[in-house]
Protein backbone atom coordinates (compact mmCIF):
# COMPACT_ATOMS: atom_id res chain seq x y z
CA UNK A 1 127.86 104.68 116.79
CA UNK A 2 125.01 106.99 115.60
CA UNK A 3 126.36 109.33 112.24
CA UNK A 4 125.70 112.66 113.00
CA UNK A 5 125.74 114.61 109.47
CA UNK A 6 125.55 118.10 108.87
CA UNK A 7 122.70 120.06 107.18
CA UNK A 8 123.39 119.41 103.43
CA UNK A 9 124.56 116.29 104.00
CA UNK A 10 121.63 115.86 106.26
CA UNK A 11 119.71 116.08 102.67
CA UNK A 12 121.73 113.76 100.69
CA UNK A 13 121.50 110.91 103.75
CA UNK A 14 117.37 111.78 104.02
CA UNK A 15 117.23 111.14 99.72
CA UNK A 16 119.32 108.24 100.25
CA UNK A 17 117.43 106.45 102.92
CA UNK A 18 114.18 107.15 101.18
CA UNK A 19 115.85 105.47 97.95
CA UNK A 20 116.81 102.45 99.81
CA UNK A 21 113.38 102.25 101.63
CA UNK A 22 111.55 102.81 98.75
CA UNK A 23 112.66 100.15 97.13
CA UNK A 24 112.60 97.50 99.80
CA UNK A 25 109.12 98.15 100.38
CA UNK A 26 108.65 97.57 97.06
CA UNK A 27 110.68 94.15 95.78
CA UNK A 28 110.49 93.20 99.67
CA UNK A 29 108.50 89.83 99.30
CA UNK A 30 109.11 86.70 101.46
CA UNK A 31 108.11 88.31 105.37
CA UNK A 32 110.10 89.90 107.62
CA UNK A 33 113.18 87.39 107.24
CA UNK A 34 113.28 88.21 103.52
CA UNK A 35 112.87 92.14 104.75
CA UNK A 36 115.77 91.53 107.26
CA UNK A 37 118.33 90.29 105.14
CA UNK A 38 117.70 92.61 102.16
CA UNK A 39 118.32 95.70 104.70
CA UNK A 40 121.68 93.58 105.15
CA UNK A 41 122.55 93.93 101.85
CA UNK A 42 121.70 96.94 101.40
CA UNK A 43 123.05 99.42 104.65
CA UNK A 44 125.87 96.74 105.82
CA UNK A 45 127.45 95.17 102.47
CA UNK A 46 126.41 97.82 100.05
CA UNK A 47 126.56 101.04 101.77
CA UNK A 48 128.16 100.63 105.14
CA UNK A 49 125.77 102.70 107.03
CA UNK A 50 125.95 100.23 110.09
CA UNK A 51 128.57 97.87 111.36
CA UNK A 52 127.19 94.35 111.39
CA UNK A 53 127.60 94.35 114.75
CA UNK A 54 125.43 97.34 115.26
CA UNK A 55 122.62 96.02 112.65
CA UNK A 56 122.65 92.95 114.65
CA UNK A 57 121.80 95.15 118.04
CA UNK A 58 119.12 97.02 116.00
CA UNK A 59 117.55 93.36 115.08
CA UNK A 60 117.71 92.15 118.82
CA UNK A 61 115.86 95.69 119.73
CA UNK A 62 113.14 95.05 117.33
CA UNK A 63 112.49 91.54 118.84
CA UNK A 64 111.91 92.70 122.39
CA UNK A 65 109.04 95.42 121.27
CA UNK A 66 105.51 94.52 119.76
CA UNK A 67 104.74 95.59 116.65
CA UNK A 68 106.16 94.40 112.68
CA UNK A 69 109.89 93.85 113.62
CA UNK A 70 111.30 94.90 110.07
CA UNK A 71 109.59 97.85 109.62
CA UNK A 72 110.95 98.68 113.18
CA UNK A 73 114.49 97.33 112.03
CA UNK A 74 113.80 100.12 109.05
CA UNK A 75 112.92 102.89 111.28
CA UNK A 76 116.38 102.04 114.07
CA UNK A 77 118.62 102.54 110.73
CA UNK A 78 116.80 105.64 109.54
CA UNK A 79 117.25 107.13 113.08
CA UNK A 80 120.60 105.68 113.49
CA UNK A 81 121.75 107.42 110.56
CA UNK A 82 119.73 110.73 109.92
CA UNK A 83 118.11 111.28 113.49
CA UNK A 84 114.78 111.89 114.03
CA UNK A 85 113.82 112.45 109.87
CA UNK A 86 115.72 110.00 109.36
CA UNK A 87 113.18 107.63 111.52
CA UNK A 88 110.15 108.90 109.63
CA UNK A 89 111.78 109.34 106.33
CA UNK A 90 112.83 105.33 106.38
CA UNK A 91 110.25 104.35 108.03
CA UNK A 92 107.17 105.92 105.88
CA UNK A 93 108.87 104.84 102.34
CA UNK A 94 109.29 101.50 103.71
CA UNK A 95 105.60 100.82 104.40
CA UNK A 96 104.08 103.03 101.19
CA UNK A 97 104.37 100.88 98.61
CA UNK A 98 102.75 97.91 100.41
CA UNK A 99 100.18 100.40 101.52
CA UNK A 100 99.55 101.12 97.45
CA UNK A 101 99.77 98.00 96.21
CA UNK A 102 97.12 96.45 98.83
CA UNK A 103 95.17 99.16 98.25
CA UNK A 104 94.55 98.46 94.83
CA UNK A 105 93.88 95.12 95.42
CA UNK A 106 91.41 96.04 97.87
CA UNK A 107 89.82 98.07 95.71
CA UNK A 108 89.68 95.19 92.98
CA UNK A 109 88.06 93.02 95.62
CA UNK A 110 85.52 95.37 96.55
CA UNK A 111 84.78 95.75 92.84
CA UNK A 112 85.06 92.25 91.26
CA UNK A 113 84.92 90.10 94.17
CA UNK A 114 88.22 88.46 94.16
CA UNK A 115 91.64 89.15 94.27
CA UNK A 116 93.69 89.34 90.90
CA UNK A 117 96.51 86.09 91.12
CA UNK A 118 99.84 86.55 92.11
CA UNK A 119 100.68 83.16 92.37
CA UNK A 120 103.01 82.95 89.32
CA UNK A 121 104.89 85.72 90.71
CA UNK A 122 105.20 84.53 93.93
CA UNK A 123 106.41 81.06 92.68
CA UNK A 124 109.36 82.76 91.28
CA UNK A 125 110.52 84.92 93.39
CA UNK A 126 110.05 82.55 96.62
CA UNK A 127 113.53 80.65 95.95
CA UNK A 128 115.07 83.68 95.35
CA UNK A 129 113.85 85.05 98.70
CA UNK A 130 115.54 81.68 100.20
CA UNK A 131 118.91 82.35 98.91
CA UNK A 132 118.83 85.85 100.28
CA UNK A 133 117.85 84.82 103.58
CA UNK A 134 120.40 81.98 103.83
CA UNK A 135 123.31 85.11 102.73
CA UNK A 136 122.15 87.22 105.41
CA UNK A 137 121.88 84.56 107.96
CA UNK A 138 125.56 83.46 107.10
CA UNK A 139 127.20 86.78 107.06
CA UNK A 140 125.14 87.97 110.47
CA UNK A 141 125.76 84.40 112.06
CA UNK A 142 129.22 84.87 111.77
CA UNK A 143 129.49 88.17 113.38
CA UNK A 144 127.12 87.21 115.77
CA UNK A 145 128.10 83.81 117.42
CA UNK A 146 131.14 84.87 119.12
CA UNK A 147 132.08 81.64 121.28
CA UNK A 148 131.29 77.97 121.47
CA UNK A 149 128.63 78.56 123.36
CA UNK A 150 126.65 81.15 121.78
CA UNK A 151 126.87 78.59 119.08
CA UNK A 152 125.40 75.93 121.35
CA UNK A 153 122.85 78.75 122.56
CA UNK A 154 121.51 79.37 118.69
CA UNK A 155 121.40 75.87 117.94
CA UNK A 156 119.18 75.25 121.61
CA UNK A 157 117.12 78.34 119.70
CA UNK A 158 116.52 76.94 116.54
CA UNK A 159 115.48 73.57 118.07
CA UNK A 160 113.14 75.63 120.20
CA UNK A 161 111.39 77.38 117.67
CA UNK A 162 111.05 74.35 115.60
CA UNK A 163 109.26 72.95 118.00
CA UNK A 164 107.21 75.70 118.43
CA UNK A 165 108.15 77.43 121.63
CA UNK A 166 106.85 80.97 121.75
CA UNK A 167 109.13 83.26 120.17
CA UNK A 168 109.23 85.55 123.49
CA UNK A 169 110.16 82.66 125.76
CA UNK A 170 113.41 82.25 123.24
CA UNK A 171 114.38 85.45 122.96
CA UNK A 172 113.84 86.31 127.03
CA UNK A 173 115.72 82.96 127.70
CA UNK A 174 118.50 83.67 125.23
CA UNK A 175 118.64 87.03 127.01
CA UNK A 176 118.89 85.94 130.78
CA UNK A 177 121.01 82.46 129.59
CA UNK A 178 123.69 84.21 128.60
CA UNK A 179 123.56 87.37 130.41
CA UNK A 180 124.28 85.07 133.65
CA UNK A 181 126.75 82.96 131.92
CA UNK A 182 129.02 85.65 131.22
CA UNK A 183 128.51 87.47 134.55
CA UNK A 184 127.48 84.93 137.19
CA UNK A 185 128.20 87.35 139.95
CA UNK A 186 125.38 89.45 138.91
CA UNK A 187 122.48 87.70 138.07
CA UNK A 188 119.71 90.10 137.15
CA UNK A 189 116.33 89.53 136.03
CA UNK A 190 115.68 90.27 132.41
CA UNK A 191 112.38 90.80 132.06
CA UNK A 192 110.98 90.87 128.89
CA UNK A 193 107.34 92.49 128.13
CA UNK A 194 104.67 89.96 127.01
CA UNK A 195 102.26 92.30 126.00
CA UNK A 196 100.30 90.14 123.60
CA UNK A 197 97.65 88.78 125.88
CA UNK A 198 97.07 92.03 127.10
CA UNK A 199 93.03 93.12 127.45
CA UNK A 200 91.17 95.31 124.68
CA UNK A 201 91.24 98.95 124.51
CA UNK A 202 88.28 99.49 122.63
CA UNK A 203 84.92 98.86 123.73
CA UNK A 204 82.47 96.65 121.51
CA UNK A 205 80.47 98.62 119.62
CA UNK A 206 77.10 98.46 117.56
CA UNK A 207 78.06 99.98 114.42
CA UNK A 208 81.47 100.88 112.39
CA UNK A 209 83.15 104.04 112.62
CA UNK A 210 86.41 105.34 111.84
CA UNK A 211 87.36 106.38 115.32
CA UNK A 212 86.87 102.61 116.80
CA UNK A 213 88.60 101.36 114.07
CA UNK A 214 91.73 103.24 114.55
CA UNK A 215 91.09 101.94 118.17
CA UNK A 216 91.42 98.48 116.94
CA UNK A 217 94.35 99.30 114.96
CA UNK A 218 96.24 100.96 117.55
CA UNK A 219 95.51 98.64 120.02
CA UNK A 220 96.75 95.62 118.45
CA UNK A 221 100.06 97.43 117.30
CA UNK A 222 100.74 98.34 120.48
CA UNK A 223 100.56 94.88 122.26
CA UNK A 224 101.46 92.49 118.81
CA UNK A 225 104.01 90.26 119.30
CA UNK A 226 105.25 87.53 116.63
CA UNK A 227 104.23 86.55 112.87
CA UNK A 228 101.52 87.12 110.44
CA UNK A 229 99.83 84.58 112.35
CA UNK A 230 99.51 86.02 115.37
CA UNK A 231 98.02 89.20 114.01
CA UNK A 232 95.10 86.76 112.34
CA UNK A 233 93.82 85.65 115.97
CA UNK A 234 94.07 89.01 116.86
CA UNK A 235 91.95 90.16 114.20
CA UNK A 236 89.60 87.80 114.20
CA UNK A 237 88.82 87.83 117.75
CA UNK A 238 88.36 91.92 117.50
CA UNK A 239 86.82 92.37 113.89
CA UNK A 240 84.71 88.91 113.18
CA UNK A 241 84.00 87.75 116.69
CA UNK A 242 83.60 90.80 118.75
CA UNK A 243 82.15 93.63 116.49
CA UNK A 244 81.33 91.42 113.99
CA UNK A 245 82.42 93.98 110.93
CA UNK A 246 84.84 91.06 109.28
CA UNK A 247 82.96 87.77 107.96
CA UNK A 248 85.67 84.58 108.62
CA UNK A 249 86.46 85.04 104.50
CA UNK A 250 87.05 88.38 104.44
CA UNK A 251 89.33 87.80 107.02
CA UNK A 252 91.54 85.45 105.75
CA UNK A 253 91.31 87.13 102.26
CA UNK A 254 92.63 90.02 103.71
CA UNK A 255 95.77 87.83 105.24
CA UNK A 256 96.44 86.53 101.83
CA UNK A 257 96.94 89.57 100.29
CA UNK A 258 99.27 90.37 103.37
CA UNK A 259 101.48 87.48 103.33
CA UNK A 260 101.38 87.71 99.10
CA UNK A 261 102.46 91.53 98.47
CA UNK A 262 105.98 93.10 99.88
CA UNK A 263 106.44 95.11 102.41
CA UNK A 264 105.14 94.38 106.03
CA UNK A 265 102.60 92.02 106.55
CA UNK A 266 100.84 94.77 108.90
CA UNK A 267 99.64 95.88 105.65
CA UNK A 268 96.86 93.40 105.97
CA UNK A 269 95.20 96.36 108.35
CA UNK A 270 95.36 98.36 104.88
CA UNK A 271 93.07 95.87 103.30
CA UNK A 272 90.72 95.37 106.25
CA UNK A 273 90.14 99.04 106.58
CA UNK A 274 89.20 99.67 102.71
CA UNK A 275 86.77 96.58 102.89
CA UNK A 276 85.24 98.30 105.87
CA UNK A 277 85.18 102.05 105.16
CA UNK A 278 86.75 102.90 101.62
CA UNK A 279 90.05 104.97 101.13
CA UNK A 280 89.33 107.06 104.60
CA UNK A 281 89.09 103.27 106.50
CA UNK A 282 92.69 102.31 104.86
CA UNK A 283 94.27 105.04 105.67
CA UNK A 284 92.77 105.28 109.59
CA UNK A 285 93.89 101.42 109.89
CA UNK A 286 96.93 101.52 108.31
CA UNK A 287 98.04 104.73 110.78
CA UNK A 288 96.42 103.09 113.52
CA UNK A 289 98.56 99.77 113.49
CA UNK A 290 101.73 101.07 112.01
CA UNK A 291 102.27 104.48 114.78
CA UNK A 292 103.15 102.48 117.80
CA UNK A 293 106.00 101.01 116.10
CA UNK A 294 107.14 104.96 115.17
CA UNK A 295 106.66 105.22 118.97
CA UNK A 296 108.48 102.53 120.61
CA UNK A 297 111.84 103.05 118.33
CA UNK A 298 112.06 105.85 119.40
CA UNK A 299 111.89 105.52 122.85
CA UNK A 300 114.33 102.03 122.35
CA UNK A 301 116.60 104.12 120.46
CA UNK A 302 117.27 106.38 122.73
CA UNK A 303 117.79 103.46 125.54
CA UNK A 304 120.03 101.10 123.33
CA UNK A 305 123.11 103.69 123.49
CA UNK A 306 123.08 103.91 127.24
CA UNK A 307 122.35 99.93 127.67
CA UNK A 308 124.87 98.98 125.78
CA UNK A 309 127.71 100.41 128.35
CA UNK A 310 126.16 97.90 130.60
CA UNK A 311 128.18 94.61 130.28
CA UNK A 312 125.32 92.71 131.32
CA UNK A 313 123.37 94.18 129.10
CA UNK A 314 125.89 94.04 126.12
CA UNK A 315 125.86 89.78 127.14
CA UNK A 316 121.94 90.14 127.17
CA UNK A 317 122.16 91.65 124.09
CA UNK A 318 124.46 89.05 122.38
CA UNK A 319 122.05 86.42 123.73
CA UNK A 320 119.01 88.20 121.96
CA UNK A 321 120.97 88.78 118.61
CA UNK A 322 121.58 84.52 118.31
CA UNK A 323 118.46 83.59 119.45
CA UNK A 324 116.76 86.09 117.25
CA UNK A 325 118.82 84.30 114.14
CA UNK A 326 117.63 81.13 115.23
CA UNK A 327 113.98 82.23 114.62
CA UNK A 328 114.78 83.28 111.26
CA UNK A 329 116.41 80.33 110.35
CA UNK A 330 113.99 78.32 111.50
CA UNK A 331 111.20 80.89 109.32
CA UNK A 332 113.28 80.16 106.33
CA UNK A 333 113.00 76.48 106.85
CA UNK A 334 109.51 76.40 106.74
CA UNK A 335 109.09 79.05 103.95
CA UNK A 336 111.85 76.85 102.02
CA UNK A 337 109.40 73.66 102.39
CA UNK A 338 106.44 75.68 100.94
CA UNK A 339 108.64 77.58 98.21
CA UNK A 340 111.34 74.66 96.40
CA UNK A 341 108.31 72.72 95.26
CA UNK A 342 110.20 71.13 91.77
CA UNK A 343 113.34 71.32 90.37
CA UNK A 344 112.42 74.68 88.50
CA UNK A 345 112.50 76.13 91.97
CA UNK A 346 115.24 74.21 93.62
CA UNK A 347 117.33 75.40 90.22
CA UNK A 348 116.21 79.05 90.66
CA UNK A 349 117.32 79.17 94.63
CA UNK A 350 121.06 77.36 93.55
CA UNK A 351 121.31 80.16 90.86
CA UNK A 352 120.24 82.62 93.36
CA UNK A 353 122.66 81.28 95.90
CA UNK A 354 125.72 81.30 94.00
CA UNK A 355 125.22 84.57 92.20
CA UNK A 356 124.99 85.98 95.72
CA UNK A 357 127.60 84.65 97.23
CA UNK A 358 130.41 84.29 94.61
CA UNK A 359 129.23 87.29 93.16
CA UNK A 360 127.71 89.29 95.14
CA UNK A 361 124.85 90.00 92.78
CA UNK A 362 122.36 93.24 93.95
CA UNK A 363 119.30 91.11 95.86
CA UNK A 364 117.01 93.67 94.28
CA UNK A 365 117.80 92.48 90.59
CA UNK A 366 117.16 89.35 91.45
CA UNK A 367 114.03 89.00 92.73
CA UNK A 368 112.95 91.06 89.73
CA UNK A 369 114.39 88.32 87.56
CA UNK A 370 112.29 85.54 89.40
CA UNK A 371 109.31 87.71 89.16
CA UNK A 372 109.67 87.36 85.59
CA UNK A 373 110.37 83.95 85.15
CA UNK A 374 107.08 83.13 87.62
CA UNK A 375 105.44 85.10 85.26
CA UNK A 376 106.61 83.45 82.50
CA UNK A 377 106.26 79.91 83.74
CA UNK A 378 102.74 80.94 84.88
C-alpha cells in the first residue's frame, strides 16, 4: 500500500528520504547486496515505511528491469512513499555521493596517475558488510519463503547461481515454476525481457564527443542486466574495442574504483566519463547510464499495484522474491570468501553479527567502526 501524505507532511517524508538516501549512498560499500539489506534496516526495521512483504515485491521488480537493481530498489521506496518527488528525491541522494567521491578520485588519477588506496578501508568494513547481508537475508527469507516448496525453490536457486546459471534464467524460471505450481489451470507464459544482448544504439565514431558518449551511457543502462561484471564487457566492447576512447587499463581502473567506493557500481560511468572529457564528460555519463533506471520505475511502479491483484501474478511474484534471495546469498558467499581472509576479519564479521542481531545495532555505525579499524590495521 502506497502512503499518500499531505503537503507538509509531504516535506517532512521528502527531508526524510533524502536523509536516509544520503547516507546509504554514502557508508553503502559491499555492492548491491550490501545496498539491499541496509535499505532493510533502514525503511522496514527502523522506520516502517514498507511492510517486508512489500520491500520484498519492490526487490523482485528491480530484478526483472535492466539497469543497477539497488538504486532502482531506492527509487520504488522513494515513490512508494512520497510519489513522484519522492522517486527523484531518493533516488538522486542515493547516487550523489558515489558520484563525488569517484569524482575525486578521477580527478586524482588524471593528475597523479594512480588511484589513492582504499584497501585498508575496505578490509574492514568487508566483514561488516557480511554480517549485514546475512541479517537482511534472514529477516527477508523468512517473510519470503512461505511453504515447503518455495523453500525447495530458493535452495534449486542458490544451487543455480552457484553454478553460474544466468541470473535471468533464475529469476524467469522462479517466476513461471511457481506461478504454474500454484495455479496449474492457468498456465501462462511469463516472459521475462533479456535485453542484454540487445544491438548498439550508437554508431562508431572517429572522435569523442559528449553527445556519443551519453549515447553509450544511455544505451547500456537501458539494456544492462546483472553485476559489475557484466557492465565491464559492456564497456569494453563499446569504449576500448569499438571507439577505441578506453585503453584495456583504464578500463579496469575505472571498475576498481566502482566496485571499491559505495554507492552503485554504475558509478564506474562517472569515472570513465572524467578520464574522457573532464567534469562536463562525468556528469553526461553519469546521467546517461543512471536515467533509464528513473524511467523504468516508474513505468513498473505504476504496473506492480495492478499486477499484484492478479493471483498468478502475486505466485509469479513470490517465485521472483526467493529466487532473487538466492542470488544474493549466493553474492554474499563469494564476497565472504574474498572478505574473512584471517581471524581479524572472521572476529570483526562475529562481532558484527551478534551486535546486529541480539542487539540490533544501527548498520550505519558499524561499518564506520570497521572503516576505522581497516584504517588502523592498515
Amino acid at each position: 500500500m502506497t502512503f499518500h501524505p499531505s503537503p507538509p507532511q509531504r516535506r517532512s517524508e521528502l527531508r526524510a528520504l533524502a536523509a536516509v538516501f544520503l547516507k546509504l549512498g554514502t557508508i553503502g560499500f559491499g555492492g548491491p547486496a550490501a545496498h539491499v539489506a541496509m535499505m532493510e534496516d533502514e525503511v522496514v526495521r527502523r522506520r516502517g515505511w514498507l511492510s517486508r512483504q512489500q520491500f520484498l515485491d519492490y526487490l523482485g521488480a528491480t530484478n526483472l528491469i535492466p539497469g543497477p537493481n539497488s538504486t532502482e530498489l531506492a527509487i520504488h521506496i522513494g515513490q512508494a512513499r512520497a510519489g513522484w518527488p519522492g522517486l527523484l528525491i531518493a533516488g538522486v541522494c542515493f547516487i550523489v555521493p558515489a558520484v563525488l567521491i569517484v569524482t575525486g578520485l578521477a580527478w586524482a588519477y588524471v593528475r597523479f596517475g594512480a588511484i589513492p588506496a582504499v584497501a585498508a578501508v575496505l578490509y574492514g568494513i568487508k566483514p561488516v558488510v557480511i554480517a549485514i547481508v546475512l541479517q537482511a537475508l534472514w529477516g527477508l527469507g523468512r517473510s519470503a519463503v512461505k511453504s515447503s516448496g518455495l523453500a525447495a525453490l530458493s535452495v534449486l536457486a542458490f544451487v543455480g547461481a552457484m553454478l553460474g546459471v544466468n541470473e535471468l534464467v533464475l529469476l524467469g524460471a522462479g517466476a513461471g515454476v511457481w506461478a504454474a505450481a500454484a495455479h496449474p489451470a492457468d498456465r501462462r507464459m511469463l516472459v521475462v525481457p533479456a535485453l542484454a544482448g540487445g544491438s548498439s544504439a550508437v554508431a562508431a565514431q572517429a572522435g569523442f564527443g559528449l553527445w556519443p558518449l551519453f549515447g553509450v551511457f544511455l544505451k547500456i543502462g537501458s539494456v544492462l542486466f546483472g553485476s559489475g561484471y557484466v557492465l565491464l564487457a559492456f564497456l569494453r566492447a563499446d569504449l576500448v574495442v569499438r571507439l577505441g576512447w578506453l585503453s584495456e587499463r583504464q578500463l579496469l581502473d575505472a571498475i576498481a574504483v566502482g566496485q571499491a567506493t559505495p554507492g552503485p557500481v554504475f558509478t564506474t560511468a562517472t569515472f570513465v566519463g572524467y578520464l574522457l572529457g573532464g567534469p562536463a564528460g562525468a556528469a553526461v555519463a553519469t546521467a546517461g547510464i543512471f536515467l533509464p533506471a528513473f524511467c523504468f520505475v516508474a513505468l513498473s511502479g505504476l504496473m506492480l499495484p495492478r499486477l499484484q491483484g492478479s493471483p498468478t501474478v502475486r505466485a509469479a511474484l513470490d517465485g521472483v522474491n526467493v529466487a532473487s534471495l538466492a542470488l544474493m546469498a549466493a553474492v554474499t558467499w563469494q564476497l565472504a570468501r574474498s572478505a574473512l581472509i584471517d581471524s581479524l576479519t572472521i572476529a570483526l564479521a562475529a562481532i558484527a553479527a551478534l551486535l546486529l542481531f541480539r542487539f540490533r545495532l544501527n548498520s550505519a555505525w558499524l561499518v564506520l567502526n570497521g572503516a576505522v579499524i581497516g584504517m588502523m590495521v592498515g
